[in-house]
PDB file of N, CA and C in Angstrom:
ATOM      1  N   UNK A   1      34.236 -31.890  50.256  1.00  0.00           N
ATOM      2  CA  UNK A   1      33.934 -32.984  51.145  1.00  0.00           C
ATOM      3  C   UNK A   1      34.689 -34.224  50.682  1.00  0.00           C
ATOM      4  N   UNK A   2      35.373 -34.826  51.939  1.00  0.00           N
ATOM      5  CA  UNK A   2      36.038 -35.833  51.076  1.00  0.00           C
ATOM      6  C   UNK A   2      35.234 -37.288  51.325  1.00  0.00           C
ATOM      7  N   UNK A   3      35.563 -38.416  50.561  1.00  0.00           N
ATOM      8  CA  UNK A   3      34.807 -39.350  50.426  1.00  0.00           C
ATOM      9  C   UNK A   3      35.158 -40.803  50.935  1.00  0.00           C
ATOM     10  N   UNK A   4      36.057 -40.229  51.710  1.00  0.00           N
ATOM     11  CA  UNK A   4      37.004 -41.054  52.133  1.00  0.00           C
ATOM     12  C   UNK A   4      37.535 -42.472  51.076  1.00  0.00           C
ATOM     13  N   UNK A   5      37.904 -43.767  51.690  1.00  0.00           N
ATOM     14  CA  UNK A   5      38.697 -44.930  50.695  1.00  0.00           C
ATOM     15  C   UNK A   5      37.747 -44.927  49.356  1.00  0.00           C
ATOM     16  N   UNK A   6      36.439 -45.041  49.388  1.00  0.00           N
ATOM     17  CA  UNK A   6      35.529 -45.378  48.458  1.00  0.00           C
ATOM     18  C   UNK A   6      34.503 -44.768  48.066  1.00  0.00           C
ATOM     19  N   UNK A   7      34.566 -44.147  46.628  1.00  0.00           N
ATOM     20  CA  UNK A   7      33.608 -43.303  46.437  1.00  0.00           C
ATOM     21  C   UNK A   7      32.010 -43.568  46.084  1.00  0.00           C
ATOM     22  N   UNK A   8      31.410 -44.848  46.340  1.00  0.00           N
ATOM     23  CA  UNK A   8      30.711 -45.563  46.714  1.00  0.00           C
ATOM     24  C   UNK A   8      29.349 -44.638  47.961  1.00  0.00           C
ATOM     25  N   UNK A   9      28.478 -44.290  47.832  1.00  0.00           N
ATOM     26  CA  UNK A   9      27.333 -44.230  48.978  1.00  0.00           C
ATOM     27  C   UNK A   9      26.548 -44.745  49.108  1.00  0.00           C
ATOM     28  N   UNK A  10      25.801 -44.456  49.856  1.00  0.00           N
ATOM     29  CA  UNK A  10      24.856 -45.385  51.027  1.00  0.00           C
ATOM     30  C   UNK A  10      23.693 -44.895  50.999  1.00  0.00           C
ATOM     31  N   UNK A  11      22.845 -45.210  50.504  1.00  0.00           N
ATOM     32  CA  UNK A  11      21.324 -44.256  50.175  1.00  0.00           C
ATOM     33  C   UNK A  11      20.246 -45.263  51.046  1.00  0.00           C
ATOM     34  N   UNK A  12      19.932 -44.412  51.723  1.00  0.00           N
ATOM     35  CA  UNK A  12      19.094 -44.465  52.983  1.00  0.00           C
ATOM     36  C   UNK A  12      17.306 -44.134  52.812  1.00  0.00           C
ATOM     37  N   UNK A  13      16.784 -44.770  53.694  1.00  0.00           N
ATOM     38  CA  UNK A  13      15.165 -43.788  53.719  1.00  0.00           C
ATOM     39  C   UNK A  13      14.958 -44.271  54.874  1.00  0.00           C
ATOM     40  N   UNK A  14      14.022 -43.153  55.470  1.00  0.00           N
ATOM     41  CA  UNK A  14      13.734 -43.273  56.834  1.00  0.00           C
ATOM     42  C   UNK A  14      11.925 -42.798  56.367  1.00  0.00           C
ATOM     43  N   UNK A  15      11.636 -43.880  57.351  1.00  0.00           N
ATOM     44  CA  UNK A  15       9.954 -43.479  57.418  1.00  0.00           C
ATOM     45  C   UNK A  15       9.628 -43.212  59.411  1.00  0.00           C
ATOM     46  N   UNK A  16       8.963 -42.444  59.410  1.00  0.00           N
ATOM     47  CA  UNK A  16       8.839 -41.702  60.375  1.00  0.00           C
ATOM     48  C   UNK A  16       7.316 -41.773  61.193  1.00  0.00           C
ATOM     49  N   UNK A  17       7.260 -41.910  62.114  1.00  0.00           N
ATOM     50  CA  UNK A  17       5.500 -42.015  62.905  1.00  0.00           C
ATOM     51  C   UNK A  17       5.348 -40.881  63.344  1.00  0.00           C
ATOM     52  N   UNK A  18       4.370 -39.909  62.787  1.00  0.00           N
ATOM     53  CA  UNK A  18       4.247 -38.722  63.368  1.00  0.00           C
ATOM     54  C   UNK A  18       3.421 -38.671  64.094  1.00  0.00           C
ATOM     55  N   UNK A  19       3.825 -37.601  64.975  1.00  0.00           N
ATOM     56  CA  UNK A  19       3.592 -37.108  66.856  1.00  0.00           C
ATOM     57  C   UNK A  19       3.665 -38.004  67.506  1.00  0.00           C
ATOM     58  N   UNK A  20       4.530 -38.876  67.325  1.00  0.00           N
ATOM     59  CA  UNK A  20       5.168 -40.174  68.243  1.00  0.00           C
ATOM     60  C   UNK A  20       6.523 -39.007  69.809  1.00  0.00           C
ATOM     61  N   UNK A  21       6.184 -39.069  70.362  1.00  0.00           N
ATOM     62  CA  UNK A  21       7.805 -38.949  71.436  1.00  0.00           C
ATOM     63  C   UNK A  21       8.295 -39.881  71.980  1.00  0.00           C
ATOM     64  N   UNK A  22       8.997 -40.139  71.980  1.00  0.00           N
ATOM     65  CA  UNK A  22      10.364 -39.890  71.327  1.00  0.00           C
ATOM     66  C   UNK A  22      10.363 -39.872  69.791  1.00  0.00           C
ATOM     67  N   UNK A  23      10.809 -39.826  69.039  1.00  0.00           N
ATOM     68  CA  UNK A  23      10.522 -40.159  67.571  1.00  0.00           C
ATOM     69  C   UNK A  23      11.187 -41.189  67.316  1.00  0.00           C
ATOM     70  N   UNK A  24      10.007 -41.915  66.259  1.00  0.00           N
ATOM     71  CA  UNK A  24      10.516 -43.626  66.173  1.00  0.00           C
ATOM     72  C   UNK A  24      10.044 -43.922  64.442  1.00  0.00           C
ATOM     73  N   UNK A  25      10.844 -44.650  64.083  1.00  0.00           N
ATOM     74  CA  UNK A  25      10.263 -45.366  62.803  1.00  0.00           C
ATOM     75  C   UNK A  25      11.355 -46.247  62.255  1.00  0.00           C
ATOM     76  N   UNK A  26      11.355 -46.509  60.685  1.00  0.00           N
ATOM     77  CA  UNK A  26      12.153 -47.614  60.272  1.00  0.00           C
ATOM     78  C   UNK A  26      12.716 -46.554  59.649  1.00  0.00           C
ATOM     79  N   UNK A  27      14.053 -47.245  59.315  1.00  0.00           N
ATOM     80  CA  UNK A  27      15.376 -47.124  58.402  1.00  0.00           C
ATOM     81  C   UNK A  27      15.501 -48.310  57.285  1.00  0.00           C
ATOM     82  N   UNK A  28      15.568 -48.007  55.799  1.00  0.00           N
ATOM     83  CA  UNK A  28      15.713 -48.974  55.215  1.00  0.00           C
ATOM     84  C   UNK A  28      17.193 -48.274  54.344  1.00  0.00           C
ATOM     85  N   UNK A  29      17.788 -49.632  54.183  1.00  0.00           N
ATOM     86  CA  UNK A  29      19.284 -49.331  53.371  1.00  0.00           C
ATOM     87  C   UNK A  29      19.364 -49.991  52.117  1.00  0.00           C
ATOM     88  N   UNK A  30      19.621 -49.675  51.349  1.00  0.00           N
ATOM     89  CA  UNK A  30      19.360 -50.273  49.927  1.00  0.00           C
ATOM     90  C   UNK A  30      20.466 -51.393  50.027  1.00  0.00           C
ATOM     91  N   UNK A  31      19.975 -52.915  49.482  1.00  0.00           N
ATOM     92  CA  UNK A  31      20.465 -54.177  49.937  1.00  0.00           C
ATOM     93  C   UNK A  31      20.458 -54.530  51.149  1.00  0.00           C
ATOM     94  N   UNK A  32      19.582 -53.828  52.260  1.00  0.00           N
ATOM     95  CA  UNK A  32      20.132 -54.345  53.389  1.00  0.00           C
ATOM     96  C   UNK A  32      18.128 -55.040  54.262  1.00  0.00           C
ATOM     97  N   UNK A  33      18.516 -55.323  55.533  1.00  0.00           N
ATOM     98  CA  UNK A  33      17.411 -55.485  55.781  1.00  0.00           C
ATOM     99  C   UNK A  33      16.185 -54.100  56.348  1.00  0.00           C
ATOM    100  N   UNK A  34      15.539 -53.862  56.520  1.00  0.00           N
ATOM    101  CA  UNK A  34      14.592 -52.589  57.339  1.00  0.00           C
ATOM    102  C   UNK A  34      15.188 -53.041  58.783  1.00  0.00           C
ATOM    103  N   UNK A  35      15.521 -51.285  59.564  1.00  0.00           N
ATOM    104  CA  UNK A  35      15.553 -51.206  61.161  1.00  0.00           C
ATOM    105  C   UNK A  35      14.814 -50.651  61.488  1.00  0.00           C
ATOM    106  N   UNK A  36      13.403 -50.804  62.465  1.00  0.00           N
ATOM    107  CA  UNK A  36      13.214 -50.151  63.509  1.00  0.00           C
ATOM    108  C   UNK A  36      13.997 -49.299  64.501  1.00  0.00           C
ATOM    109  N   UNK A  37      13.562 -48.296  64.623  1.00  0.00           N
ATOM    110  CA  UNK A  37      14.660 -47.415  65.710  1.00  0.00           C
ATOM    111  C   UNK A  37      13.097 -46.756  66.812  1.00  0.00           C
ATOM    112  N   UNK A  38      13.682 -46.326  68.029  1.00  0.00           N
ATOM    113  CA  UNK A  38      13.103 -45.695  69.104  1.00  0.00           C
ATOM    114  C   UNK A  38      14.362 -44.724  69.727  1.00  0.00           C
ATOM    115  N   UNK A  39      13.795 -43.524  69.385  1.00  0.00           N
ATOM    116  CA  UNK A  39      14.819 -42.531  69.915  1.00  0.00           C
ATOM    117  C   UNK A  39      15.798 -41.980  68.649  1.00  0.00           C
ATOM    118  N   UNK A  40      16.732 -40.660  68.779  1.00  0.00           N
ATOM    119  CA  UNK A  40      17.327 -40.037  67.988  1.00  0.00           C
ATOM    120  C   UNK A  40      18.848 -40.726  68.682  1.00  0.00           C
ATOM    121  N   UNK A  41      19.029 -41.740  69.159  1.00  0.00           N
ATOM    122  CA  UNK A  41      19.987 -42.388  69.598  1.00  0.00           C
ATOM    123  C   UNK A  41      20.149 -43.354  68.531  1.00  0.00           C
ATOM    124  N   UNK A  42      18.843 -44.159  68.759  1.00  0.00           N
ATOM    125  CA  UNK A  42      18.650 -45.364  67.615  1.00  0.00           C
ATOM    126  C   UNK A  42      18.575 -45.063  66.347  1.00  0.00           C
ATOM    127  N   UNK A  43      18.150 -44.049  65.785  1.00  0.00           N
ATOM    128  CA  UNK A  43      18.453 -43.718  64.825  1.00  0.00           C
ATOM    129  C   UNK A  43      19.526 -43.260  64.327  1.00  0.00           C
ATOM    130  N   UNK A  44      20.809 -42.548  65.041  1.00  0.00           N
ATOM    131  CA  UNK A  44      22.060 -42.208  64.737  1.00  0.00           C
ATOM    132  C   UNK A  44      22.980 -43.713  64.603  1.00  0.00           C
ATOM    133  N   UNK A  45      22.542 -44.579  65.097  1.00  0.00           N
ATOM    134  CA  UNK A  45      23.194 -45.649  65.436  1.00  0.00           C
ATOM    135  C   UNK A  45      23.177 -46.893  64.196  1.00  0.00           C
ATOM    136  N   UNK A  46      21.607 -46.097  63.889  1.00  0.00           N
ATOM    137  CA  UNK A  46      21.337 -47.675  62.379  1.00  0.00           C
ATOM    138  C   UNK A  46      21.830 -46.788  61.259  1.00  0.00           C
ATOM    139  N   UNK A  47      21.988 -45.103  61.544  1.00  0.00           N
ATOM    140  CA  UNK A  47      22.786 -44.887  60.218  1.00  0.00           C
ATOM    141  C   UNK A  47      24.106 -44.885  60.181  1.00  0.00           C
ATOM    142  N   UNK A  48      25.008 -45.016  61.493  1.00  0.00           N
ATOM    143  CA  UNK A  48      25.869 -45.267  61.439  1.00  0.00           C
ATOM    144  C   UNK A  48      26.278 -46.419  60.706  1.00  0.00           C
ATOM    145  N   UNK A  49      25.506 -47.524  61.791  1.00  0.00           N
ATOM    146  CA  UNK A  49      25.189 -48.436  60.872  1.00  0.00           C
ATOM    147  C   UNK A  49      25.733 -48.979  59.202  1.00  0.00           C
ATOM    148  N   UNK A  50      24.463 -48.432  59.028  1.00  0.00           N
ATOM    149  CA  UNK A  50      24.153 -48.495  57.321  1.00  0.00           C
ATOM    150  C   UNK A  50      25.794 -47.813  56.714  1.00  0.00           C
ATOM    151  N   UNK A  51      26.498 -46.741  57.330  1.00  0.00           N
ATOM    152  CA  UNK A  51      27.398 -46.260  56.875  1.00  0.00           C
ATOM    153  C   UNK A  51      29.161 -47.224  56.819  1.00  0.00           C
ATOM    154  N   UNK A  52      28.178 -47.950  58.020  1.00  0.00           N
ATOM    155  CA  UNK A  52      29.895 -48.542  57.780  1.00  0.00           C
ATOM    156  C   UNK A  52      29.989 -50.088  57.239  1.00  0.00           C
ATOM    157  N   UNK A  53      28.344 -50.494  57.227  1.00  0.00           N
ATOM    158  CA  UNK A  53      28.269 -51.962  56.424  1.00  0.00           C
ATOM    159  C   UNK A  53      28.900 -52.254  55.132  1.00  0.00           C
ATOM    160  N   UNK A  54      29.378 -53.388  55.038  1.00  0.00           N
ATOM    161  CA  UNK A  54      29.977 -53.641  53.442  1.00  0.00           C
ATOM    162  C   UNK A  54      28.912 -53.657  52.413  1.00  0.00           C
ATOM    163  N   UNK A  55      28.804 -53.672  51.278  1.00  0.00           N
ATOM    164  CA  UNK A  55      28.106 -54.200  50.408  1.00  0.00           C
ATOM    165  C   UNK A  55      27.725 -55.436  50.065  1.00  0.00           C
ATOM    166  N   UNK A  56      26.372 -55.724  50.085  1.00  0.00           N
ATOM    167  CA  UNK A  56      26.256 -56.919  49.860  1.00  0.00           C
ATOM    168  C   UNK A  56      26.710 -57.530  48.228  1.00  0.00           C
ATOM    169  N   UNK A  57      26.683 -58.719  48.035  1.00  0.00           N
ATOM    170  CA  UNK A  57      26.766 -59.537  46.594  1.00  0.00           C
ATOM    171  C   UNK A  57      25.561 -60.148  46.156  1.00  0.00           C
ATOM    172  N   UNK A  58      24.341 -59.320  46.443  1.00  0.00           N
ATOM    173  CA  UNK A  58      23.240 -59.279  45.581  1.00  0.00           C
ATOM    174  C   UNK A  58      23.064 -58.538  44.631  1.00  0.00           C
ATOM    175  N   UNK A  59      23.805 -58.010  44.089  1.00  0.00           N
ATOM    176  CA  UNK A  59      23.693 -56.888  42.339  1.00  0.00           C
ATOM    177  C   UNK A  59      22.957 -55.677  42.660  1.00  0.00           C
ATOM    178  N   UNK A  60      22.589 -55.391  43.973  1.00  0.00           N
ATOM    179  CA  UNK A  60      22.027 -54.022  44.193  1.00  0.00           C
ATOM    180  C   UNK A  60      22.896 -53.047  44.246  1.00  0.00           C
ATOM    181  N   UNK A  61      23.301 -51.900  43.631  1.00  0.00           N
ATOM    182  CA  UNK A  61      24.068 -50.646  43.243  1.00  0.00           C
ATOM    183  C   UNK A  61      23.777 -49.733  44.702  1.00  0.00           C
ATOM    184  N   UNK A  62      23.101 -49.791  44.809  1.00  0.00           N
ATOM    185  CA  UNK A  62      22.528 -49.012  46.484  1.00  0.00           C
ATOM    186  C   UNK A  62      21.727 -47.469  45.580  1.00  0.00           C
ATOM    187  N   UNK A  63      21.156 -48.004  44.381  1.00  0.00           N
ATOM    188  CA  UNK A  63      20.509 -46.407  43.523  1.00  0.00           C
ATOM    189  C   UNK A  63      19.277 -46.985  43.233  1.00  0.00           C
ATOM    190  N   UNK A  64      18.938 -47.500  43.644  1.00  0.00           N
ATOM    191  CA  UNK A  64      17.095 -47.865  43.880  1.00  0.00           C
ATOM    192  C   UNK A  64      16.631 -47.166  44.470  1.00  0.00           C
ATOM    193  N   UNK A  65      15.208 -46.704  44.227  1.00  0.00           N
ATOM    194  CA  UNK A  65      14.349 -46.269  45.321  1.00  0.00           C
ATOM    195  C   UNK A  65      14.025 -46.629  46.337  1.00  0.00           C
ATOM    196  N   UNK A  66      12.723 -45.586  47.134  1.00  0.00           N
ATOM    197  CA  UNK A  66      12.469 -46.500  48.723  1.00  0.00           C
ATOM    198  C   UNK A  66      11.633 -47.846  48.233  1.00  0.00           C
ATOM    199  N   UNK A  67      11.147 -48.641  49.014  1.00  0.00           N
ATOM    200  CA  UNK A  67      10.817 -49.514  49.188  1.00  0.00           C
ATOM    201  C   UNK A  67       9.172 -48.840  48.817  1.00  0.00           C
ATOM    202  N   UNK A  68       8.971 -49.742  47.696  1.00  0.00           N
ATOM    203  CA  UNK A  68       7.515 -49.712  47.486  1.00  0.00           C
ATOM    204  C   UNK A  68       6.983 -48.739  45.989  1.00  0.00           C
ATOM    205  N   UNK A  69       8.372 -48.194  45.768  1.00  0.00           N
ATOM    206  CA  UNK A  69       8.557 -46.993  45.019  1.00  0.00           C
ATOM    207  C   UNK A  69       9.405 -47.392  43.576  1.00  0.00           C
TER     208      UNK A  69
END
């Protein structure tokens, strides 16, 4: 698998509302803010998202846990 320009990732968590339809919940990105999503649209979209955002210059490595954890 290649890793493309930067070997750098993007560590994600998704929390989920179960027996919701459509399926909906938040996306959190390490350094970034929490998204709400509605739909497997919105959710492809905030991880796209999350995938193509720069890094912030708050000293977060993006290797933290989820939120709360």
């Amino acid at each position: 698998m290649a890793m493309g320009d930067s070997d750098q990732r993007v560590r994600v968590w998704i929390e989920l509302e179960p027996g919701t339809e459509p399926v909906c919940g938040t996306i959190y990105v390490a350094a970034g803010e929490p998204r709400e999503f509605v739909g497997w649209m919105e959710l492809a979209h905030a991880i796209d998202h999350a995938r193509l955002a720069r890094p912030g210059g708050d000293g977060n490595d993006g290797r933290g846990g989820p939120p709360g954890g």
